[in-house]
C-alpha atoms as a PDB file:
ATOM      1  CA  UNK A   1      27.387  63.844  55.371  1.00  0.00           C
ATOM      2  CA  UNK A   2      29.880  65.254  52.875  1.00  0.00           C
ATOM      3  CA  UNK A   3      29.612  64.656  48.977  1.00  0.00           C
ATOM      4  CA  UNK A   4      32.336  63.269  47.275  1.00  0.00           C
ATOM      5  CA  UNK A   5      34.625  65.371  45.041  1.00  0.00           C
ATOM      6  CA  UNK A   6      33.284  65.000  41.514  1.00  0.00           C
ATOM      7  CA  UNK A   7      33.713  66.376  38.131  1.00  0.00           C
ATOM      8  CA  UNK A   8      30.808  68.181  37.477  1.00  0.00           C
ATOM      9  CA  UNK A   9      30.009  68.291  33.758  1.00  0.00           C
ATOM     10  CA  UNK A  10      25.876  68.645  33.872  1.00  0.00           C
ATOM     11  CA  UNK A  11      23.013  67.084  35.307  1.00  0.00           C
ATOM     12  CA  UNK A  12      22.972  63.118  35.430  1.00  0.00           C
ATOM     13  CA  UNK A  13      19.354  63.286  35.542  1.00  0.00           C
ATOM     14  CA  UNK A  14      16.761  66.527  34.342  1.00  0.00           C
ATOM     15  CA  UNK A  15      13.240  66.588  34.215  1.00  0.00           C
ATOM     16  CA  UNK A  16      10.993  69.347  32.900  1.00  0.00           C
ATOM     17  CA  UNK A  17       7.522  69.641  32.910  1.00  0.00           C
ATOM     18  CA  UNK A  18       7.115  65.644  32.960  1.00  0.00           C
ATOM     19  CA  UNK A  19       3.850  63.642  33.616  1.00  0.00           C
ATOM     20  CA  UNK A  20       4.849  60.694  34.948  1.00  0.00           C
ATOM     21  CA  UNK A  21       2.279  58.216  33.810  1.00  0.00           C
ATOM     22  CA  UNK A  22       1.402  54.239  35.849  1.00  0.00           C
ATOM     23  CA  UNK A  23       2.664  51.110  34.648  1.00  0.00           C
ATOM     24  CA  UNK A  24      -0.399  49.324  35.128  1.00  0.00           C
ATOM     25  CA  UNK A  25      -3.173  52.040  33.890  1.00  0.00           C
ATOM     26  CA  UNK A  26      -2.242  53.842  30.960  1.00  0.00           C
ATOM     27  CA  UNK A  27      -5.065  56.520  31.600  1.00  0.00           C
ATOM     28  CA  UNK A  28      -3.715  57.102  35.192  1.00  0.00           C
ATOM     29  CA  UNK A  29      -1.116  60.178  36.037  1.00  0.00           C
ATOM     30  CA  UNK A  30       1.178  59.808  39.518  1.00  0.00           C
ATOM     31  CA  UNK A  31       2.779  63.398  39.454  1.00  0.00           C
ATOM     32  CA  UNK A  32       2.977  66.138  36.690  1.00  0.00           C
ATOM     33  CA  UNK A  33       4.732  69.115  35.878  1.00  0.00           C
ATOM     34  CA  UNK A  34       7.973  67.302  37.730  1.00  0.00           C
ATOM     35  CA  UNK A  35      11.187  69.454  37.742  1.00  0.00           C
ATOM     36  CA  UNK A  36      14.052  67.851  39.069  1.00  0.00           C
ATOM     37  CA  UNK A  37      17.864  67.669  38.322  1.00  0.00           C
ATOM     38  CA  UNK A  38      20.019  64.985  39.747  1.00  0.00           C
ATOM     39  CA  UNK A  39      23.796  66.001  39.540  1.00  0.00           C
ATOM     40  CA  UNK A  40      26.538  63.668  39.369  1.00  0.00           C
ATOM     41  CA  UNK A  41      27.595  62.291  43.238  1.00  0.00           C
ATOM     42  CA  UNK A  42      23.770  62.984  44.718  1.00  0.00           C
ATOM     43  CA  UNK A  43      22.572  60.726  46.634  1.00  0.00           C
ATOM     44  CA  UNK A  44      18.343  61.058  46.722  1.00  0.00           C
ATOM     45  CA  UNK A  45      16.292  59.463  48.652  1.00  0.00           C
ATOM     46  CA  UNK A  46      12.449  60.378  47.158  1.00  0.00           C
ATOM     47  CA  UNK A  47      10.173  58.977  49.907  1.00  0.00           C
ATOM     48  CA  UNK A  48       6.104  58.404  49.444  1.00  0.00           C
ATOM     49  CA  UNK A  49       3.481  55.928  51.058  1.00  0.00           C
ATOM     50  CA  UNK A  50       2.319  52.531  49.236  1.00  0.00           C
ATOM     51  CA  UNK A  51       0.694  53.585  46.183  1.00  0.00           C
ATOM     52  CA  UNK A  52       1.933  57.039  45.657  1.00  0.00           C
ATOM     53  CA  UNK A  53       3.490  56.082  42.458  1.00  0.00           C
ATOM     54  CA  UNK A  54       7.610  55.928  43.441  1.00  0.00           C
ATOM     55  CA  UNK A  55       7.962  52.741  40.832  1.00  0.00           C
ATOM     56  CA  UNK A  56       6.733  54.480  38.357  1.00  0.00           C
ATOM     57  CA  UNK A  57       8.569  57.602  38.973  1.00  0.00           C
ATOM     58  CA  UNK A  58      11.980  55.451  39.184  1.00  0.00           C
ATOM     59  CA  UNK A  59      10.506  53.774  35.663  1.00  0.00           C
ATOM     60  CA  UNK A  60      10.827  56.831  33.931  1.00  0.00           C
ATOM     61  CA  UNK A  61      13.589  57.941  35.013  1.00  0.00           C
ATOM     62  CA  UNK A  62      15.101  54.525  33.939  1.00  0.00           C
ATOM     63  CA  UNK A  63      13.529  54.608  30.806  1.00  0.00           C
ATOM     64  CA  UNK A  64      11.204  51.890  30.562  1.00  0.00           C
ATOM     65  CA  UNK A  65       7.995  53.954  31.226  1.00  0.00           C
ATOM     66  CA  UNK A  66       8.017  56.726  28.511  1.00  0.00           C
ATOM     67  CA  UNK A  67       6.975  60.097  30.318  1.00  0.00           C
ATOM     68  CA  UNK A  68       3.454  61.380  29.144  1.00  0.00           C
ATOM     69  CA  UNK A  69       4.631  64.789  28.770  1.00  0.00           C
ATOM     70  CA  UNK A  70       7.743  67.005  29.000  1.00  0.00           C
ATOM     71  CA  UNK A  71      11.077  66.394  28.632  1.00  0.00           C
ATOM     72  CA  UNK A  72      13.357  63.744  30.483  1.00  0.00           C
ATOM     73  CA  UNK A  73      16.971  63.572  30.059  1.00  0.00           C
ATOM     74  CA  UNK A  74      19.965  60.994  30.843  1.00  0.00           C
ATOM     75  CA  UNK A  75      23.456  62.681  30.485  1.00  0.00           C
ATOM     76  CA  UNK A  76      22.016  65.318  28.241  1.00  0.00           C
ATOM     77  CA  UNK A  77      20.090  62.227  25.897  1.00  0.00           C
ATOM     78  CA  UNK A  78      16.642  62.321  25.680  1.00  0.00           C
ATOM     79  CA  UNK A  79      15.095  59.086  27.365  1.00  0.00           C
ATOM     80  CA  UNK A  80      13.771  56.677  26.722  1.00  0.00           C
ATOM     81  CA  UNK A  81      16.329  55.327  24.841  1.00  0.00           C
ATOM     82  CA  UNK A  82      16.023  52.536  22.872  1.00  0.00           C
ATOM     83  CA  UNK A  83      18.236  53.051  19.759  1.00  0.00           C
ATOM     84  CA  UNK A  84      21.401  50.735  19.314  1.00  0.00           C
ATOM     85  CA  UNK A  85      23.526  53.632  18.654  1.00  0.00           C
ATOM     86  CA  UNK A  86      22.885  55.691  22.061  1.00  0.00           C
ATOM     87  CA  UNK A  87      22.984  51.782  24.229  1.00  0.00           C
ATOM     88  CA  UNK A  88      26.176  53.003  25.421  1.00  0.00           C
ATOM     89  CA  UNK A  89      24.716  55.976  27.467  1.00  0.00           C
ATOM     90  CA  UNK A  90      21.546  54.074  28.525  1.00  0.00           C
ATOM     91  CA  UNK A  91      23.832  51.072  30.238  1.00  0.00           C
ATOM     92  CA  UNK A  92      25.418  54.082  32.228  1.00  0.00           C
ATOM     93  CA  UNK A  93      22.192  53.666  34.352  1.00  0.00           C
ATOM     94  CA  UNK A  94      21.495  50.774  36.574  1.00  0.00           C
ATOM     95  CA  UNK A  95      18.365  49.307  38.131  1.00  0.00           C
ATOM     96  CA  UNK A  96      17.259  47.245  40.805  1.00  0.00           C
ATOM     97  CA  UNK A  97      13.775  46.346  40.927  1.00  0.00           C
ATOM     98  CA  UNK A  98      11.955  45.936  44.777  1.00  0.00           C
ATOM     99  CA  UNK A  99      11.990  42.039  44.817  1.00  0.00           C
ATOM    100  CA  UNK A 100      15.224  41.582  42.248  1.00  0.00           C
ATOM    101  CA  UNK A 101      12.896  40.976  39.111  1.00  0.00           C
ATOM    102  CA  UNK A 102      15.221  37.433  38.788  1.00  0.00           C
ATOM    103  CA  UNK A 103      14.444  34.827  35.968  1.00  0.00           C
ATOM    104  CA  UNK A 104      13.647  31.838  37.854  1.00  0.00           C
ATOM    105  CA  UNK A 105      14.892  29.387  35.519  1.00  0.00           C
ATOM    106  CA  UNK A 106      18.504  30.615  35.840  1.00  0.00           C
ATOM    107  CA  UNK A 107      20.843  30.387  38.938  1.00  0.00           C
ATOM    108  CA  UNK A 108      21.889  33.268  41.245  1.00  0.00           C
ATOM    109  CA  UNK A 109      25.141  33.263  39.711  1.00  0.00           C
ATOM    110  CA  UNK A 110      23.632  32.718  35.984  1.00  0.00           C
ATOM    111  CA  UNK A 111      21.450  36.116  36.772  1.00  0.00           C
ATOM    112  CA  UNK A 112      24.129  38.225  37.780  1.00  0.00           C
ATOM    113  CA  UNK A 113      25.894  37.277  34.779  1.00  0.00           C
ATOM    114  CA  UNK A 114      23.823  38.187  32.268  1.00  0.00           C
ATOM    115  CA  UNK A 115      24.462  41.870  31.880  1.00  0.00           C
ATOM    116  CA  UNK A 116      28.031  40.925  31.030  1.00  0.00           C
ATOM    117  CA  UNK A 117      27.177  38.053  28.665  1.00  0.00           C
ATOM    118  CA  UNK A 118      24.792  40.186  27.084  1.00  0.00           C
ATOM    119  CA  UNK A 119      26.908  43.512  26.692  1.00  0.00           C
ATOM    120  CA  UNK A 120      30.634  42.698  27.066  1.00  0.00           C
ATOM    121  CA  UNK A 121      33.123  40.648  24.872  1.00  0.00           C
ATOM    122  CA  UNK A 122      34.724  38.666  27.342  1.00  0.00           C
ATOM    123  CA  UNK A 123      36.033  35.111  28.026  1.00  0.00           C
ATOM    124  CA  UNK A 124      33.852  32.652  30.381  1.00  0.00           C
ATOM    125  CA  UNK A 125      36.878  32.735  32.624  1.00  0.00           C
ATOM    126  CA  UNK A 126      36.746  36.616  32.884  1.00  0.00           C
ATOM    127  CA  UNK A 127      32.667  36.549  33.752  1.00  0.00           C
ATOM    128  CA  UNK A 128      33.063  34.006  36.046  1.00  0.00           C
ATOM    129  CA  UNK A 129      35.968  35.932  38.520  1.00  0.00           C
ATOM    130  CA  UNK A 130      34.092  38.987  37.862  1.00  0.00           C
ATOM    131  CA  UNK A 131      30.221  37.348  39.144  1.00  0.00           C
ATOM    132  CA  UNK A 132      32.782  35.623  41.761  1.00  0.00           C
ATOM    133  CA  UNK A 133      33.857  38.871  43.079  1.00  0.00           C
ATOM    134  CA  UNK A 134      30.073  40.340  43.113  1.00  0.00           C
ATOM    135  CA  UNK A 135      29.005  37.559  44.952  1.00  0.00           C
ATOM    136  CA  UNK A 136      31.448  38.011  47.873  1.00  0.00           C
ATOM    137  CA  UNK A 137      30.852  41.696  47.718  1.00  0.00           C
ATOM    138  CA  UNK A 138      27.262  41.406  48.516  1.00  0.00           C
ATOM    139  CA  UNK A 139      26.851  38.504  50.536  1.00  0.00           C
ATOM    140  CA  UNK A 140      25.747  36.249  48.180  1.00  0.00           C
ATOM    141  CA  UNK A 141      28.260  33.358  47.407  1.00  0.00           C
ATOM    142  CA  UNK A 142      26.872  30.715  49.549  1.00  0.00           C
ATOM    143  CA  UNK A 143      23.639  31.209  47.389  1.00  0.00           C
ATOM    144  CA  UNK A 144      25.402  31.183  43.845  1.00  0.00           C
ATOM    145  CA  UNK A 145      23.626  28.131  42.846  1.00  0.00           C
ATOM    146  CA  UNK A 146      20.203  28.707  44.344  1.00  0.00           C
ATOM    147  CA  UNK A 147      17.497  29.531  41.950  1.00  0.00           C
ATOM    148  CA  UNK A 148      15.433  32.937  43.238  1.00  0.00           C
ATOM    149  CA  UNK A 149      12.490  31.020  44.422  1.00  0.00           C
ATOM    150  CA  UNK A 150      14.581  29.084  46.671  1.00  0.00           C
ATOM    151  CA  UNK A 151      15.617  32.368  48.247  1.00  0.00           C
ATOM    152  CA  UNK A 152      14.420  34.349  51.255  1.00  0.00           C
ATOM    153  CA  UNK A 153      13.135  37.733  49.876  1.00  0.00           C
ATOM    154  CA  UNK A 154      16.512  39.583  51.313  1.00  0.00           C
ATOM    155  CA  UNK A 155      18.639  37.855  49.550  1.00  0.00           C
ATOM    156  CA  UNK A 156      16.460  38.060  46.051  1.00  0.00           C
ATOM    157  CA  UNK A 157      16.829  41.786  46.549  1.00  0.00           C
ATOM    158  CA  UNK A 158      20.685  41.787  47.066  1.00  0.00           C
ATOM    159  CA  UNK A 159      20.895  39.637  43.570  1.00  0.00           C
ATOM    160  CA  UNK A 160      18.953  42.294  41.292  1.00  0.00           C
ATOM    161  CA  UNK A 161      21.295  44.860  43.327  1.00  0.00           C
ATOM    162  CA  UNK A 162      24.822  42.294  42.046  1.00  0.00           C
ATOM    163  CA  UNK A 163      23.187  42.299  39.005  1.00  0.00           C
ATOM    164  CA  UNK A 164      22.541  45.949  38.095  1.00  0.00           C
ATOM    165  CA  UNK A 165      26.428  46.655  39.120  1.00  0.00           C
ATOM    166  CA  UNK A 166      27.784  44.340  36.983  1.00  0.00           C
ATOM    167  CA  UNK A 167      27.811  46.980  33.885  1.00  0.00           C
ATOM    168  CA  UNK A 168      29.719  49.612  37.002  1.00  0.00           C
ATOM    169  CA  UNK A 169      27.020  51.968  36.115  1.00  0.00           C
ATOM    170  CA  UNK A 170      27.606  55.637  37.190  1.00  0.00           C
ATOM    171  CA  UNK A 171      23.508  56.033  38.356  1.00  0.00           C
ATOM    172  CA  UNK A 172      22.005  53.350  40.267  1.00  0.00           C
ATOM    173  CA  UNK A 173      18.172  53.773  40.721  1.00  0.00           C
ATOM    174  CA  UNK A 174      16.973  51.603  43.657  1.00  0.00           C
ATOM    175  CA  UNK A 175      13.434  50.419  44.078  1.00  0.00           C
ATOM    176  CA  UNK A 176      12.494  50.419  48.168  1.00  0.00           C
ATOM    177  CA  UNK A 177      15.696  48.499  49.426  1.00  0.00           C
ATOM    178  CA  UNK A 178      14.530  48.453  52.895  1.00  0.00           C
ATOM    179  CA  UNK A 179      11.233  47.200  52.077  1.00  0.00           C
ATOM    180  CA  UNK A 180      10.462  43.995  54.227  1.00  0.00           C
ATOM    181  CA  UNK A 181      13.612  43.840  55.663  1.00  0.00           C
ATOM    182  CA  UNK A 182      14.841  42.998  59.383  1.00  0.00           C
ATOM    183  CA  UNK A 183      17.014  45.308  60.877  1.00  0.00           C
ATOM    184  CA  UNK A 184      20.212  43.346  60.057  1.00  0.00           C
ATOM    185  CA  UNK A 185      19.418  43.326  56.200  1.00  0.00           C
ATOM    186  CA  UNK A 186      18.106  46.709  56.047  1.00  0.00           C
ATOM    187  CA  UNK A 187      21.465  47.839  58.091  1.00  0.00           C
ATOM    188  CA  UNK A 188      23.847  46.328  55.424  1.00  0.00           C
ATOM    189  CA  UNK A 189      22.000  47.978  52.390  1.00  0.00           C
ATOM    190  CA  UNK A 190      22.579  51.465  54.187  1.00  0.00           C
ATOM    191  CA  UNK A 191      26.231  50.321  54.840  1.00  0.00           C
ATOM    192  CA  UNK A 192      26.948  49.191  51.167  1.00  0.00           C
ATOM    193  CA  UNK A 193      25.056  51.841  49.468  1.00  0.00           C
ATOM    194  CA  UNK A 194      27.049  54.414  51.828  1.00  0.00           C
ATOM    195  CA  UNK A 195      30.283  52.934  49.865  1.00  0.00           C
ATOM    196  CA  UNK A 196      29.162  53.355  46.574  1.00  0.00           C
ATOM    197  CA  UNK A 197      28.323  56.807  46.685  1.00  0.00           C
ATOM    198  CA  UNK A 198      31.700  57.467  48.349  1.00  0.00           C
ATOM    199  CA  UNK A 199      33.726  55.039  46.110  1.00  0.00           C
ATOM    200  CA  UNK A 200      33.432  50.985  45.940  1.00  0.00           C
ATOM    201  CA  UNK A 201      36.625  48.662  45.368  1.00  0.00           C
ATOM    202  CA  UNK A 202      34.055  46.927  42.829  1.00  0.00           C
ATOM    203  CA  UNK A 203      33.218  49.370  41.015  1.00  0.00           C
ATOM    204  CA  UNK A 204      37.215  51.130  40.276  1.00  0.00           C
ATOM    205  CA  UNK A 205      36.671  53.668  43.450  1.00  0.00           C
ATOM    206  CA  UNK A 206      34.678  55.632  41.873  1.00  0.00           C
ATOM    207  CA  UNK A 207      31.329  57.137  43.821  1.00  0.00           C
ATOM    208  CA  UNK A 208      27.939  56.047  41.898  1.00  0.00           C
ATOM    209  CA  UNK A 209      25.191  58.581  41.759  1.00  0.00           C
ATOM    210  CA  UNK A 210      21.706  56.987  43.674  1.00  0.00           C
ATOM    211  CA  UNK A 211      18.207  57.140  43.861  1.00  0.00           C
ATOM    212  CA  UNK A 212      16.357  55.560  46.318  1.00  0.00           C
ATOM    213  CA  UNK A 213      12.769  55.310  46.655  1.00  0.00           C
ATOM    214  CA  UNK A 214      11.420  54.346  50.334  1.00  0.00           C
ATOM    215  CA  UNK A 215       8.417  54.271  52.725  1.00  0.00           C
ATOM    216  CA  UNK A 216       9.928  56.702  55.012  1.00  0.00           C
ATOM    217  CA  UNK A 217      12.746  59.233  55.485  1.00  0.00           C
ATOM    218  CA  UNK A 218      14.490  58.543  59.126  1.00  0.00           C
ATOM    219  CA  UNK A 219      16.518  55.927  58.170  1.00  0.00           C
ATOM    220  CA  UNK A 220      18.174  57.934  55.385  1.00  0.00           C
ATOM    221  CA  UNK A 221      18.862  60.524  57.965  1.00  0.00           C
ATOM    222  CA  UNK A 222      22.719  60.549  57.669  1.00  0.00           C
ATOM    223  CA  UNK A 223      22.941  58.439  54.718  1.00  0.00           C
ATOM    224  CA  UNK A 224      21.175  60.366  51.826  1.00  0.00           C
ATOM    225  CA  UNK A 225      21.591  63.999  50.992  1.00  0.00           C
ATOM    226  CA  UNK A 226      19.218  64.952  48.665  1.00  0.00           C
ATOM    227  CA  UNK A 227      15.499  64.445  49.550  1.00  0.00           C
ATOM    228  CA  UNK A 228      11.601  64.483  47.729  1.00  0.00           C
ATOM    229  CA  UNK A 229       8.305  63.417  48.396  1.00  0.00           C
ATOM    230  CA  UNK A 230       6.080  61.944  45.978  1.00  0.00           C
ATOM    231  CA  UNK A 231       2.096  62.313  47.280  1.00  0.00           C
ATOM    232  CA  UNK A 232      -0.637  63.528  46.372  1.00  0.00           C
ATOM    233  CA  UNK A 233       0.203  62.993  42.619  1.00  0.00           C
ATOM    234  CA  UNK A 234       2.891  65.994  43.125  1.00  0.00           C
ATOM    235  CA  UNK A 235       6.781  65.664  43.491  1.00  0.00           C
ATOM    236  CA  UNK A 236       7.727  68.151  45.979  1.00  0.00           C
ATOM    237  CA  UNK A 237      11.490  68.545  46.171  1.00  0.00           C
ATOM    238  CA  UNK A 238      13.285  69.364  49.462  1.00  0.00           C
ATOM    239  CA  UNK A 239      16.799  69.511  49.013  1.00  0.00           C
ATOM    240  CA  UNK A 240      18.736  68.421  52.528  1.00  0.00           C
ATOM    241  CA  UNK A 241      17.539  66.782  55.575  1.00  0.00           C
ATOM    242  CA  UNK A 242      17.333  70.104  57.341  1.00  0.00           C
ATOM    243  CA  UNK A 243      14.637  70.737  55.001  1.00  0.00           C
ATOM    244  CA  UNK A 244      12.548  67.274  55.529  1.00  0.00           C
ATOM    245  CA  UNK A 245      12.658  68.753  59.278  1.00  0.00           C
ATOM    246  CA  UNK A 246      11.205  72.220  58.612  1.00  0.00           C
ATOM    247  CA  UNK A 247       8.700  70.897  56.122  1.00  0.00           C
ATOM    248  CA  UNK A 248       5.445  71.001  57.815  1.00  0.00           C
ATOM    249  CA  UNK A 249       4.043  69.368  54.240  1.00  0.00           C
ATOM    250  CA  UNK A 250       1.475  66.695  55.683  1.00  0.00           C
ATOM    251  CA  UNK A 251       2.767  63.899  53.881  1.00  0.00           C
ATOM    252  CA  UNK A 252       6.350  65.016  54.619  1.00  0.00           C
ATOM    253  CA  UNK A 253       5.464  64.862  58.532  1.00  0.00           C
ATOM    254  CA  UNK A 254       4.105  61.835  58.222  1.00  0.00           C
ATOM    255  CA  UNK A 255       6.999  60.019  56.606  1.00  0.00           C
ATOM    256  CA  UNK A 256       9.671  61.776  58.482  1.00  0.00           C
ATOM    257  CA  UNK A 257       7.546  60.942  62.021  1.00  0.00           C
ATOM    258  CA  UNK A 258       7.065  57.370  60.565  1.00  0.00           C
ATOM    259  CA  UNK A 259       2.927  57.580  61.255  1.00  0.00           C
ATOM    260  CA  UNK A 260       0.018  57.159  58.969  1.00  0.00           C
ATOM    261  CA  UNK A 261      -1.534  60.124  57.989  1.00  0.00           C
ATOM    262  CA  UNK A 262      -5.672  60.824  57.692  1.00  0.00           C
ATOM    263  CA  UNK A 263      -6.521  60.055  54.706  1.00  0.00           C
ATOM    264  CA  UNK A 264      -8.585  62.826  53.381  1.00  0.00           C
ATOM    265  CA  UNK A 265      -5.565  65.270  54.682  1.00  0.00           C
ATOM    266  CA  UNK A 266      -4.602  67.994  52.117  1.00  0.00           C
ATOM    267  CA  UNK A 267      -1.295  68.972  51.782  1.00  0.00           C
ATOM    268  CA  UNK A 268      -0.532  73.169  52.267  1.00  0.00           C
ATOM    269  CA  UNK A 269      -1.271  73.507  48.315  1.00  0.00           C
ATOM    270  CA  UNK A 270      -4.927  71.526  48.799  1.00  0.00           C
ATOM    271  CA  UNK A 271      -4.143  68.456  47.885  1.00  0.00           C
ATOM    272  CA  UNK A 272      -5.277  64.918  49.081  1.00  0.00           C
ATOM    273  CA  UNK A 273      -2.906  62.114  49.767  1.00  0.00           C
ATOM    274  CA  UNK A 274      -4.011  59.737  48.513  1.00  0.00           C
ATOM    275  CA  UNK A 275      -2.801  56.684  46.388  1.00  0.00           C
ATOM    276  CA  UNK A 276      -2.323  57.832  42.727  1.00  0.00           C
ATOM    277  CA  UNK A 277      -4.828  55.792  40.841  1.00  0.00           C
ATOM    278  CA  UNK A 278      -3.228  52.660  38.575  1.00  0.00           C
ATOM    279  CA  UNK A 279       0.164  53.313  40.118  1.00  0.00           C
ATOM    280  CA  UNK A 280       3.033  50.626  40.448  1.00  0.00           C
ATOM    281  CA  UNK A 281       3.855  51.348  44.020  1.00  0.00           C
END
């Protein structure tokens, strides 16, 4: 699949030398010494079994899990970034959690509205054509005023995907989006994602830079073109799918040949994978 013609100022995303710590064990470490640059109009798909840490690897890079070494950058800014003055470059970044992360008291509708309500200066007229428009866009509008708990867990994830395009970020990081999903949900998020990062109506035609994190790599096959494994507490990038086939990286076999692998299984540099203690997912 061909990228889409971009400007190409600098990296969207750069890591160096980061420890990417776990969300729920602050003594825990999923992957260290991680190099990686995203460039504007990538698409990557970084692919790892249940508890090799991808949650808390897409954390980071969002900014809401503070690396525990080395440097990680957002458009050039050092992240996280939680200063008023540099909002503006962190709201450039979108994320949808696995599940949608909704509030439960509020309405569909009412959660995809927030971002604007919170961050843009416009009439209640103007918010609700714009959530109107989202809703129709994803699939959503006969669910506008369902609560999330009401919802089948396909539809929750669609909402925290409305949601984080509200803002029209330029980077969407996307927790597991085919996670528990049938094959007619999990086709439509390959569709839709397909059209942002070649240009959505939604979003002004312009392409939106993604990171996916999933359970395996086939169904990314002629969707994503940037790939990386997370086992083994190591990020191993791989660059294009003709690289995922030559790998011969245990982990990378097993996720590209959808089968479990042995657990005590070392990887060509010696290492185990297995589930990086404390981590997220």
């Amino acid at each position: 699949m061909s990228a889409p013609t971009e400007n190409k100022t600098g990296p969207v995303i750069e890591m160096r030398g980061v420890t990417v710590g776990a969300l729920h064990d602050a003594e825990a470490e999923v992957a260290a010494e991680v190099n990686w640059t995203v460039a504007p109009g990538d698409f990557w798909v970084v692919a790892g079994l249940q508890g090799a840490g991808k949650s808390d690897l897409l954390l980071t890079t969002a900014g809401l899990l503070p690396p525990r070494a080395g440097d990680c950058r957002l458009f050039g800014e050092p992240m996280p970034i939680f200063e008023e003055h540099r909002l503006a470059t962190r709201l450039r970044l979108g994320l949808v959690f696995d599940g949608g992360q909704l509030l439960n008291h509020l309405t569909v509708a009412e959660n995809v509205a927030l971002p604007l309500r919170y961050h843009r200066n416009l009439a209640h007229e103007e918010i609700e054509l714009a959530v109107r428009a989202m809703l129709e866009a994803t699939g959503l509008l006969p669910w506008a005023s369902n609560t999330p708990g009401t919802l089948p867990r396909p539809w929750r994830k669609r909402a925290g995907l409305a949601r984080a395009l509200m803002l029209k970020p330029e980077v969407l990081l996307v927790d597991g989006p085919l996670g528990g999903l049938d094959l007619r949900h999990a086709d439509w998020w390959l569709g839709f994602l397909d059209q942002l990062a070649h240009g959505q109506a939604l979003l002004d035609g312009r392409s939106v830079t993604l990171v996916v994190t999933a359970d395996a790599f086939l169904p990314w096959r002629n969707h994503a073109r940037q790939f990386a494994v997370l086992a083994g507490q190591r990020f191993s990038v791989l660059s294009d799918w003709a690289a995922v086939e030559r790998s011969q990286l245990p982990a990378v076999r097993a996720l590209r040949e959808g089968r479990v692998p042995e657990v005590a299984q070392a990887d060509s540099s010696g290492t185990e994978w297995t589930p990086a203690p404390g981590s997220a997912k």
